[in-house]
PDB file of N, CA and C in Angstrom:
ATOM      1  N   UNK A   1      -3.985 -32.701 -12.874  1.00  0.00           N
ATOM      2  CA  UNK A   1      -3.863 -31.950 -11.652  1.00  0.00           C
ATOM      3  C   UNK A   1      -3.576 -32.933 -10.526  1.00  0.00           C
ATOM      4  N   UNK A   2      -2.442 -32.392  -9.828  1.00  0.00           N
ATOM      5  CA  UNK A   2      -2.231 -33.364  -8.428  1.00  0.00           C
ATOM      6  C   UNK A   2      -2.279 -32.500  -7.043  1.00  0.00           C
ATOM      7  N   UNK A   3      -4.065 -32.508  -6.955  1.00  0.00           N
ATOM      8  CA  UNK A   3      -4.041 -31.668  -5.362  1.00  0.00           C
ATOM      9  C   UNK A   3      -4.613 -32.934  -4.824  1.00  0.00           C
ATOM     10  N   UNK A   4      -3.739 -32.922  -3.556  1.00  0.00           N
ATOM     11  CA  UNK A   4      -3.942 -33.688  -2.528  1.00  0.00           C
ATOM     12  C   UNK A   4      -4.802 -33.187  -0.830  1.00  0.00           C
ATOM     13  N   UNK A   5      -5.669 -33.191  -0.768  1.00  0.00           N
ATOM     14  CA  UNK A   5      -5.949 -32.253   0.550  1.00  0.00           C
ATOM     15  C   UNK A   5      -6.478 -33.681   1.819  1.00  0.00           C
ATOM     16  N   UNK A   6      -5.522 -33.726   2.584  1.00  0.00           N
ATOM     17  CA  UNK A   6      -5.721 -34.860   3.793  1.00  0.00           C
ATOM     18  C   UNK A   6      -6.357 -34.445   4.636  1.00  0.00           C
ATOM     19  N   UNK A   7      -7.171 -34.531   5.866  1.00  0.00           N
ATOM     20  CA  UNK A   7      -8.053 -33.811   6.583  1.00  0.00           C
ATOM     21  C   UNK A   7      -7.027 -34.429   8.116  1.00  0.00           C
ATOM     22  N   UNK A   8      -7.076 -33.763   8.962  1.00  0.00           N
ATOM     23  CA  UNK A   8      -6.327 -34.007  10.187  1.00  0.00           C
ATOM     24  C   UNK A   8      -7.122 -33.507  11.374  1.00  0.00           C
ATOM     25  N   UNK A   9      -8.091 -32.821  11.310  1.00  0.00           N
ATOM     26  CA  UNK A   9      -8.855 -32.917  12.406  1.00  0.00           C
ATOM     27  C   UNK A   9     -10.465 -32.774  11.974  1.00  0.00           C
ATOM     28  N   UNK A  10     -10.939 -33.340  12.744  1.00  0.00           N
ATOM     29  CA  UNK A  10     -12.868 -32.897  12.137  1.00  0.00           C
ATOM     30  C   UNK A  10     -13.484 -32.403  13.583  1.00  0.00           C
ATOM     31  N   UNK A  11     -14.873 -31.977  13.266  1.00  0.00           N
ATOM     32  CA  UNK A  11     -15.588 -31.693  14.515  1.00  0.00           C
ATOM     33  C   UNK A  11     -15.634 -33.366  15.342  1.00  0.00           C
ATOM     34  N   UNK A  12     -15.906 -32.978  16.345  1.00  0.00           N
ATOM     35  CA  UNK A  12     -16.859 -34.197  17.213  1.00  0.00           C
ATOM     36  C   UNK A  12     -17.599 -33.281  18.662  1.00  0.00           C
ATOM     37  N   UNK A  13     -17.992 -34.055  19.420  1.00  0.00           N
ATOM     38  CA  UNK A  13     -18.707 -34.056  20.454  1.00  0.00           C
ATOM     39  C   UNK A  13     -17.822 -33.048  21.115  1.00  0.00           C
ATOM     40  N   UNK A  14     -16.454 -33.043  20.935  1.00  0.00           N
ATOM     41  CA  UNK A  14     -15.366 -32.164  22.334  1.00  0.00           C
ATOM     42  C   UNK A  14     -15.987 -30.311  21.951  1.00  0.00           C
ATOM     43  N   UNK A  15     -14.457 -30.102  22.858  1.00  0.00           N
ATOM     44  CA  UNK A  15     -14.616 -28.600  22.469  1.00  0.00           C
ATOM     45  C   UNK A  15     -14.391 -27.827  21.173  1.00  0.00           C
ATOM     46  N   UNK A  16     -13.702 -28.710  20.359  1.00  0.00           N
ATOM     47  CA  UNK A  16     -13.490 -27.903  18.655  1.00  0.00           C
ATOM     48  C   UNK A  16     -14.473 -28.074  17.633  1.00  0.00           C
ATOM     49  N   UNK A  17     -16.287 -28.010  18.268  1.00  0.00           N
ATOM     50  CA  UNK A  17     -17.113 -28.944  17.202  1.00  0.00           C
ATOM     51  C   UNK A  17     -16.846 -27.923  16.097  1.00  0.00           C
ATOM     52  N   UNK A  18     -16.475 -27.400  15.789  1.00  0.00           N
ATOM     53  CA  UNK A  18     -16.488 -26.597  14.658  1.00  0.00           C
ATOM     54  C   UNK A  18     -15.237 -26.675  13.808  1.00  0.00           C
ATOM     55  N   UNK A  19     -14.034 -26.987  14.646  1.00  0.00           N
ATOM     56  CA  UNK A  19     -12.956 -26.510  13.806  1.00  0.00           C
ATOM     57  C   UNK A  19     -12.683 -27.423  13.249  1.00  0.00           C
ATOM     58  N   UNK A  20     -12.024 -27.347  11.658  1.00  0.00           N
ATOM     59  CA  UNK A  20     -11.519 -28.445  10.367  1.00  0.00           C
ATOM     60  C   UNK A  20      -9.845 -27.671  10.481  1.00  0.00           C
ATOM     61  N   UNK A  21      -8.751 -28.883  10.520  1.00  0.00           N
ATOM     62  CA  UNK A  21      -7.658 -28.582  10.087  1.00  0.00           C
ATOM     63  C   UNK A  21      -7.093 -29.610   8.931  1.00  0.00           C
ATOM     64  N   UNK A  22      -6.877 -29.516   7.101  1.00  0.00           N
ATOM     65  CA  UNK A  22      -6.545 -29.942   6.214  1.00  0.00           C
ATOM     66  C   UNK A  22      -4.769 -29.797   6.310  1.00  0.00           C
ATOM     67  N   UNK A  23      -4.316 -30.773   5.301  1.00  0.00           N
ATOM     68  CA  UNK A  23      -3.081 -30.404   4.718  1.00  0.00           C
ATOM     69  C   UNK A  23      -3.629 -30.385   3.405  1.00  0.00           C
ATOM     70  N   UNK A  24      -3.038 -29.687   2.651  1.00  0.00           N
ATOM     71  CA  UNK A  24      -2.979 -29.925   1.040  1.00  0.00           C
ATOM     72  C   UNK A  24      -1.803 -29.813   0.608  1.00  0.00           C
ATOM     73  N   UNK A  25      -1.560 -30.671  -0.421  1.00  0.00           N
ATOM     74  CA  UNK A  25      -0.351 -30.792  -1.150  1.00  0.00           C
ATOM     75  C   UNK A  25      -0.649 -30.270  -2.786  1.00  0.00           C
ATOM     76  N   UNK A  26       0.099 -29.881  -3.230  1.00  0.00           N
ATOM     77  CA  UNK A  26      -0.100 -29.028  -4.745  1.00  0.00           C
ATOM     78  C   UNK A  26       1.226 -29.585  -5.103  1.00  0.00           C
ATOM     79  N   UNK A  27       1.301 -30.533  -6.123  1.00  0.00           N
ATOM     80  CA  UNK A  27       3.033 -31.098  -7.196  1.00  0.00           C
ATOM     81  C   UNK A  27       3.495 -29.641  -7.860  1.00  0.00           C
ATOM     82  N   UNK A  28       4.476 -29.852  -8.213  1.00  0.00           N
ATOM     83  CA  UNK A  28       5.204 -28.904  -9.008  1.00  0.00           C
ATOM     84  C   UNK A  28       4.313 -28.575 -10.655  1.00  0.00           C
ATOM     85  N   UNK A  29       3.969 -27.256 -10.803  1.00  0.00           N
ATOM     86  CA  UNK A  29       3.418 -26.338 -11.927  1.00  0.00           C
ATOM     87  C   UNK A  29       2.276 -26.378 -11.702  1.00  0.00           C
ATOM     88  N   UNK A  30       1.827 -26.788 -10.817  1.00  0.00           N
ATOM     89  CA  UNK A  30      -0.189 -27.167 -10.955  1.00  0.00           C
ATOM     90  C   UNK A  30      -0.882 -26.144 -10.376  1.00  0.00           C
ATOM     91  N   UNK A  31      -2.013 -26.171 -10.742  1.00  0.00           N
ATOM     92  CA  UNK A  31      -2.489 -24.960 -10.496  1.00  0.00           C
ATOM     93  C   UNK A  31      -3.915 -25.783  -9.059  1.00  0.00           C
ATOM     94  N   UNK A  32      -4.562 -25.582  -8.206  1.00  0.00           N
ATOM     95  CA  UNK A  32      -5.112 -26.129  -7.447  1.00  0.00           C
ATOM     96  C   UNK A  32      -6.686 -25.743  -7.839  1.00  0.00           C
ATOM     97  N   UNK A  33      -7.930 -26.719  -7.762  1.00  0.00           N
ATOM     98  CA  UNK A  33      -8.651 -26.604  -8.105  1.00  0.00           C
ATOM     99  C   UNK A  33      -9.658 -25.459  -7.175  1.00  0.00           C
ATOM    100  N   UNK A  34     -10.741 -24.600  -7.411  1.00  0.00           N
ATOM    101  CA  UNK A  34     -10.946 -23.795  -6.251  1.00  0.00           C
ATOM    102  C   UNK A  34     -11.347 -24.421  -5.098  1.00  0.00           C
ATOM    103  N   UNK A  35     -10.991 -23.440  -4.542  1.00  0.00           N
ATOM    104  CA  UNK A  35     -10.684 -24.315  -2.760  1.00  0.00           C
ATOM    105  C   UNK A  35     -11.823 -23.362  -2.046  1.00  0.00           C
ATOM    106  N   UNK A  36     -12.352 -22.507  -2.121  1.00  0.00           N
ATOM    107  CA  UNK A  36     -13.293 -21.376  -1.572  1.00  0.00           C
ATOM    108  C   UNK A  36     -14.164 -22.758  -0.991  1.00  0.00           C
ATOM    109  N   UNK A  37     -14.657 -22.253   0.538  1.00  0.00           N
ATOM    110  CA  UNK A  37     -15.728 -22.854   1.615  1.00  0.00           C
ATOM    111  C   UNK A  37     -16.837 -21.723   1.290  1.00  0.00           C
ATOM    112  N   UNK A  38     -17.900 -22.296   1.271  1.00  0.00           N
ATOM    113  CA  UNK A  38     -18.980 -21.310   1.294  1.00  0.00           C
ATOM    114  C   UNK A  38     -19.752 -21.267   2.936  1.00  0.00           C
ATOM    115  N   UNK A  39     -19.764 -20.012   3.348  1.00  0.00           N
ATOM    116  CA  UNK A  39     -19.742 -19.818   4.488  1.00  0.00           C
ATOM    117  C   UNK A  39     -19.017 -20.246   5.210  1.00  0.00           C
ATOM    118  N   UNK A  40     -17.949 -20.410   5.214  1.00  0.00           N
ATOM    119  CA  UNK A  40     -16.687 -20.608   6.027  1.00  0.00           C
ATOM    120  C   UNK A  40     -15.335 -19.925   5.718  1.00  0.00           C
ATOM    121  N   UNK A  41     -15.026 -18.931   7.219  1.00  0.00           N
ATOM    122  CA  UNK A  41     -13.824 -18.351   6.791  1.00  0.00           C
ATOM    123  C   UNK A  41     -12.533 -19.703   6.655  1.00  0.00           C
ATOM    124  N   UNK A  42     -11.167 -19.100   5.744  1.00  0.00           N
ATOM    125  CA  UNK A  42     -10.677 -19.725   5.845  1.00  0.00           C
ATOM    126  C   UNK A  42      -9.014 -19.155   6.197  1.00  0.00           C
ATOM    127  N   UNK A  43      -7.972 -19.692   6.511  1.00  0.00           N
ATOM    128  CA  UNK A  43      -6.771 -19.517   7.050  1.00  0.00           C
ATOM    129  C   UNK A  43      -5.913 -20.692   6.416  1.00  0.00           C
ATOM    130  N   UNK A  44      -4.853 -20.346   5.937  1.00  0.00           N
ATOM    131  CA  UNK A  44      -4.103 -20.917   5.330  1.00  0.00           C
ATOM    132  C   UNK A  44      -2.513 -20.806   5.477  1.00  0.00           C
ATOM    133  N   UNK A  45      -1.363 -21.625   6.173  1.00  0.00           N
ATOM    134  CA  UNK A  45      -0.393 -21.773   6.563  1.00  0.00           C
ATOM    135  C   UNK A  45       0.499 -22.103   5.274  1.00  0.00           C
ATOM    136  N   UNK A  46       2.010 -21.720   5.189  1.00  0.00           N
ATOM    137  CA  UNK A  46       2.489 -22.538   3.740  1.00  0.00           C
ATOM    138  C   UNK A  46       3.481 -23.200   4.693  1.00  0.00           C
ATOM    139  N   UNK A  47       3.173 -24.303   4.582  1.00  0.00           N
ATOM    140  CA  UNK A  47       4.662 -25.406   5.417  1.00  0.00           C
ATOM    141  C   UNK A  47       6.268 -25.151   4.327  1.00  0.00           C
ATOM    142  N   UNK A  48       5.551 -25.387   3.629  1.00  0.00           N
ATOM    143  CA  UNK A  48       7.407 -25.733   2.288  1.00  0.00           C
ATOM    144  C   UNK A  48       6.835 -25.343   0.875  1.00  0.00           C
ATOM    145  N   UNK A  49       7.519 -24.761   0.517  1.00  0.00           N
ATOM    146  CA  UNK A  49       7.473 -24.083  -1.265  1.00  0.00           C
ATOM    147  C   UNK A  49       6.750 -22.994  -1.800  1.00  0.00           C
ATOM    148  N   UNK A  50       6.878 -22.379  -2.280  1.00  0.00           N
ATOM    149  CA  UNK A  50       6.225 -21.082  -3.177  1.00  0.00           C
ATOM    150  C   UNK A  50       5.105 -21.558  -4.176  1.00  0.00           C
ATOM    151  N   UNK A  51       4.483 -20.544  -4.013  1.00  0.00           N
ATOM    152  CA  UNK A  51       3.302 -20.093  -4.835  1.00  0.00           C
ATOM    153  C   UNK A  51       2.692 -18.952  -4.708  1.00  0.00           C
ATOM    154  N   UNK A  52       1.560 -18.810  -5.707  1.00  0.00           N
ATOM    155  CA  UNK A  52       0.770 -17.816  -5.838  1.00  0.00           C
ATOM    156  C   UNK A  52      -0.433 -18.393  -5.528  1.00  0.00           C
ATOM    157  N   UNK A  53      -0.972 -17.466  -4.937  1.00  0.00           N
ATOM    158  CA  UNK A  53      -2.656 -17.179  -4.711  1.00  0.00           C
ATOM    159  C   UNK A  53      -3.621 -16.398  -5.027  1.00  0.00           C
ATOM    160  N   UNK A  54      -4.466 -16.587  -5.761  1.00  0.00           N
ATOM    161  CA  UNK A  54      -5.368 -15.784  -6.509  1.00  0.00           C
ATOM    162  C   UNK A  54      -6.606 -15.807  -5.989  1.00  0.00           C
ATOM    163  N   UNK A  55      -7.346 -14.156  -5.544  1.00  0.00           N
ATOM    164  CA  UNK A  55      -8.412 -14.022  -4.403  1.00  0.00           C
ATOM    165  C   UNK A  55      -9.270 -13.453  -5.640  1.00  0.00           C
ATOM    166  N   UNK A  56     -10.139 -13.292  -5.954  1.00  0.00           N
ATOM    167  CA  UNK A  56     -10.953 -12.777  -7.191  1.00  0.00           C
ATOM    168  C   UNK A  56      -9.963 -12.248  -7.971  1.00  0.00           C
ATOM    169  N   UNK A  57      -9.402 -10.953  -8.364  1.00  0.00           N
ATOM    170  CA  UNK A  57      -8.001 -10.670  -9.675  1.00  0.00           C
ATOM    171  C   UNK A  57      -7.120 -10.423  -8.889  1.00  0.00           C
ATOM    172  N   UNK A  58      -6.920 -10.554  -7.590  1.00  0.00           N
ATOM    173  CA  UNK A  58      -5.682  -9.972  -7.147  1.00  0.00           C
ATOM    174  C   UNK A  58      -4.480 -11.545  -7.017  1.00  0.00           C
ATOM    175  N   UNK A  59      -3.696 -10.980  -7.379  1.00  0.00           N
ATOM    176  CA  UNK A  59      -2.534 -12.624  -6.541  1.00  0.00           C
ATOM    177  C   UNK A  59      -1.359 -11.936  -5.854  1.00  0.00           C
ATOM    178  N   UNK A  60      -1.597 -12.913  -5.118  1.00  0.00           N
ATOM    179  CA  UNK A  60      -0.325 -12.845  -3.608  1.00  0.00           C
ATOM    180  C   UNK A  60       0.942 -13.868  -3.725  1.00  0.00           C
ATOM    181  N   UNK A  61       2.423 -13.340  -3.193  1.00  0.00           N
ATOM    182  CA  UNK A  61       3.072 -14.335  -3.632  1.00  0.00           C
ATOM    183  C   UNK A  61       3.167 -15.188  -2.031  1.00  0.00           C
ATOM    184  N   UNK A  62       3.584 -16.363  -2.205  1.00  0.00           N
ATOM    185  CA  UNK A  62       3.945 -17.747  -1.074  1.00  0.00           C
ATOM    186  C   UNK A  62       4.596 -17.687  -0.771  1.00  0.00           C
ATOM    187  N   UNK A  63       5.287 -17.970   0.184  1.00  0.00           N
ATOM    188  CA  UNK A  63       6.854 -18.316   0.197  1.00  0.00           C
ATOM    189  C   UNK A  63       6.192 -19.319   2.138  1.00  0.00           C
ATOM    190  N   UNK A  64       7.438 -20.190   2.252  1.00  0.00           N
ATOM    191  CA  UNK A  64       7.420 -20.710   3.421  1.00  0.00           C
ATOM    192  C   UNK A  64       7.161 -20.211   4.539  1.00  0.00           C
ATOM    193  N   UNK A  65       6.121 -20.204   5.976  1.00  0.00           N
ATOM    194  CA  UNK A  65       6.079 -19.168   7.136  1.00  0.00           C
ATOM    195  C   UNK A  65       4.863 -18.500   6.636  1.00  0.00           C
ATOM    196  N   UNK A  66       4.742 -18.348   5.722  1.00  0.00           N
ATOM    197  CA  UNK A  66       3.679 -17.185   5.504  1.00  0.00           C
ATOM    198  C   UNK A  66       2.150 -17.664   5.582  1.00  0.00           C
ATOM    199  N   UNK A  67       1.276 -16.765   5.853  1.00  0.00           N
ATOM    200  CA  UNK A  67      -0.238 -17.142   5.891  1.00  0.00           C
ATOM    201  C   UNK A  67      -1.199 -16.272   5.190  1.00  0.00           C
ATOM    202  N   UNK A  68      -2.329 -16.593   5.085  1.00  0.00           N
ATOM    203  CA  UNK A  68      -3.676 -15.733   4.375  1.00  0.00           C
ATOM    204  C   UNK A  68      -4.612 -16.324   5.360  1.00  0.00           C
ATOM    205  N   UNK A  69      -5.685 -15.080   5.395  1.00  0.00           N
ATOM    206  CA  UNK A  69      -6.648 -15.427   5.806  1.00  0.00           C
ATOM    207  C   UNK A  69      -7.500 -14.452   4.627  1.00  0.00           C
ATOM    208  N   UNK A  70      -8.446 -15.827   4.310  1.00  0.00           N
ATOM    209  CA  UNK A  70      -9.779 -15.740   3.166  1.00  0.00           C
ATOM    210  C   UNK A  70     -10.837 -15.788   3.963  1.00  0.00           C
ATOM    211  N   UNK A  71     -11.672 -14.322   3.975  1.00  0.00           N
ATOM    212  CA  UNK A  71     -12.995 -14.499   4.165  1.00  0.00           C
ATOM    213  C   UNK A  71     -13.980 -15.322   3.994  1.00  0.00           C
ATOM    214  N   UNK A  72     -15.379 -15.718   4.334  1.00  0.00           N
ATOM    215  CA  UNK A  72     -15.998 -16.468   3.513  1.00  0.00           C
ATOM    216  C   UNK A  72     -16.588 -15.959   1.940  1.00  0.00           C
ATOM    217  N   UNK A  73     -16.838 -17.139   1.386  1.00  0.00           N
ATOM    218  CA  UNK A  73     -17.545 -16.356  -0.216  1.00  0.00           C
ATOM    219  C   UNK A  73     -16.456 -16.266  -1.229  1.00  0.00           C
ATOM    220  N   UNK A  74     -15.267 -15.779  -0.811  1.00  0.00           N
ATOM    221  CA  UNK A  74     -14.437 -15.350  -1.599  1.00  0.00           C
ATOM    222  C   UNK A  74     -13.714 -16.406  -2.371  1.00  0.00           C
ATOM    223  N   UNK A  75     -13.781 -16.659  -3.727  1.00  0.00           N
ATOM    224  CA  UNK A  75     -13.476 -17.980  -4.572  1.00  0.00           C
ATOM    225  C   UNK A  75     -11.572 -17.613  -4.944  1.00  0.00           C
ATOM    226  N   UNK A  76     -10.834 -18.267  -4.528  1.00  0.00           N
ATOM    227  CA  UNK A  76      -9.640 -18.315  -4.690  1.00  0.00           C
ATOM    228  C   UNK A  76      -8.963 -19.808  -4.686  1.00  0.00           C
ATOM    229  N   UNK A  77      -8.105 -19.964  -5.456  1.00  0.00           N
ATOM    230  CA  UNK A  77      -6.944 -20.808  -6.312  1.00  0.00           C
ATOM    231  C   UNK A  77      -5.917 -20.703  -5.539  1.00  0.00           C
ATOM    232  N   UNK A  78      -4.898 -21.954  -5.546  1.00  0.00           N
ATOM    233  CA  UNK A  78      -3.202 -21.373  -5.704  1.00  0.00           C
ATOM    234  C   UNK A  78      -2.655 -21.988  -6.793  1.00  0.00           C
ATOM    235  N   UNK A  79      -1.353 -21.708  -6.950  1.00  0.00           N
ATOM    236  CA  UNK A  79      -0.737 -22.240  -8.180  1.00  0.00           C
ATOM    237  C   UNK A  79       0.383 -22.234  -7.292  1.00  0.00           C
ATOM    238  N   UNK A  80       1.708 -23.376  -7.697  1.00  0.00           N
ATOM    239  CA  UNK A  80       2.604 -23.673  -7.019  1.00  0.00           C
ATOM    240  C   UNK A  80       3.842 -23.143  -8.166  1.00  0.00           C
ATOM    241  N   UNK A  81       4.522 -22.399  -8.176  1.00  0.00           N
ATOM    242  CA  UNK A  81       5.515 -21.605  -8.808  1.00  0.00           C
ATOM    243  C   UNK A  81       6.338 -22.100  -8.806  1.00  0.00           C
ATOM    244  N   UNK A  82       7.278 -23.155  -7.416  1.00  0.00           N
ATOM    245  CA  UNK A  82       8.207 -23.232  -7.257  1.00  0.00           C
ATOM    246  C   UNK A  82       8.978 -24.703  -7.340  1.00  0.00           C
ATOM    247  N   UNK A  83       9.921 -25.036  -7.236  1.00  0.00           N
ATOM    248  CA  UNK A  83      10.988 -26.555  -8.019  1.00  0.00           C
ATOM    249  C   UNK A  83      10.139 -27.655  -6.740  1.00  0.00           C
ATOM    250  N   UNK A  84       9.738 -27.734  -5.850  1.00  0.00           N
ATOM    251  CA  UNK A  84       9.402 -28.350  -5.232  1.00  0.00           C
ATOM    252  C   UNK A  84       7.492 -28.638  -4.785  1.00  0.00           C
ATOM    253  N   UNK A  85       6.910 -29.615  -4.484  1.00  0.00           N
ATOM    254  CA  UNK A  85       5.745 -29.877  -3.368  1.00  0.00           C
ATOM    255  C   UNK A  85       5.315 -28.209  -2.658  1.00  0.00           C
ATOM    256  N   UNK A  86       3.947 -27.634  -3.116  1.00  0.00           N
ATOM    257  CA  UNK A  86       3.596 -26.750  -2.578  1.00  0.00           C
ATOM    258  C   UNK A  86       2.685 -27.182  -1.198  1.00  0.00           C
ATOM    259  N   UNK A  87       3.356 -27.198   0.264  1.00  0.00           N
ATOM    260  CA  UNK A  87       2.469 -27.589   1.382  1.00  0.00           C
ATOM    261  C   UNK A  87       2.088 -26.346   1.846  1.00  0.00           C
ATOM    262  N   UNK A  88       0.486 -26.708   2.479  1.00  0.00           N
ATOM    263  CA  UNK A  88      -0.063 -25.982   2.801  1.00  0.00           C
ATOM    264  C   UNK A  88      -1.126 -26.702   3.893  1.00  0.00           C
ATOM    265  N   UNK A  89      -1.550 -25.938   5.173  1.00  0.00           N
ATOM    266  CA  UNK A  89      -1.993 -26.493   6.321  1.00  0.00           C
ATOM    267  C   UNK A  89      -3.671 -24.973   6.095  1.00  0.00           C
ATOM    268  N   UNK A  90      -4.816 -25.703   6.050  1.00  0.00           N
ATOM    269  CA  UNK A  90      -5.916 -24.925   5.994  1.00  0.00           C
ATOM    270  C   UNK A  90      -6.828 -25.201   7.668  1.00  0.00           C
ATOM    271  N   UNK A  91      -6.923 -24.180   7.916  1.00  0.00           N
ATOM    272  CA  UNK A  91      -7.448 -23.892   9.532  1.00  0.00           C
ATOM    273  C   UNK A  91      -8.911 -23.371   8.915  1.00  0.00           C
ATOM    274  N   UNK A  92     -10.441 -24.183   9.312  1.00  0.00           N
ATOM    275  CA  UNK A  92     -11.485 -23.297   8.799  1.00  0.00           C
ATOM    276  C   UNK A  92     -12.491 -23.497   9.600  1.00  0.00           C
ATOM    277  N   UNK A  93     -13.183 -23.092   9.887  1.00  0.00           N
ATOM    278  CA  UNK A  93     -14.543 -23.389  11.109  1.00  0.00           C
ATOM    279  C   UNK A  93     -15.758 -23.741  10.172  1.00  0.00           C
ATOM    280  N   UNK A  94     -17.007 -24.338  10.504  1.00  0.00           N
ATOM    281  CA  UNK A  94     -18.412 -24.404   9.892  1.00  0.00           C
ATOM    282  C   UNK A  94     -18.819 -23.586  10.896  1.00  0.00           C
ATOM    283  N   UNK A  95     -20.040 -22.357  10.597  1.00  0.00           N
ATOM    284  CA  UNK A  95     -20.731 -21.592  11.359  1.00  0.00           C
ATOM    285  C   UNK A  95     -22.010 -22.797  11.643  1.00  0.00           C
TER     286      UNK A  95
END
């Protein structure tokens, strides 16, 4: 498995003590290990490439532009479908 998840912003002292913004990268066919925050909603951007996302049995398809927003609790995957690097930008708060 090649998930890559870089972190690009953390809390501190300012005004965003709460907010986390990740990139993750997913290689071509891989499936991503679960990504679910416990107690933390989460939001998810796709920068470049297709995939699927799987929220308990349901899956959603990816495509570039597009977003999800995952409740907290809820244990969900992606899998990258498509010939290229599945990017993805995760927006999530700690309560």
């Amino acid at each position: 498995m090649h998930l890559k998840i870089q972190n690009w912003v953390q809390p501190s002292q300012g005004q965003i003590q709460k907010l986390h913004i990740d990139e993750i990268e997913l290689a071509i066919n891989e499936t991503g290990a679960n990504l679910s925050l416990e107690n933390m909603d989460s939001c998810y951007f796709v920068i470049s490439g297709y995939g699927t996302l799987k929220v308990d049995e349901y899956l959603y398809s990816l495509s570039p532009q597009s977003s999800v927003y995952i409740p907290a609790g809820n244990d969900h995957w992606f899998n990258n479908s498509g010939n290229v690097g599945l990017r993805l930008v995760r927006y999530y708060t700690k309560a």
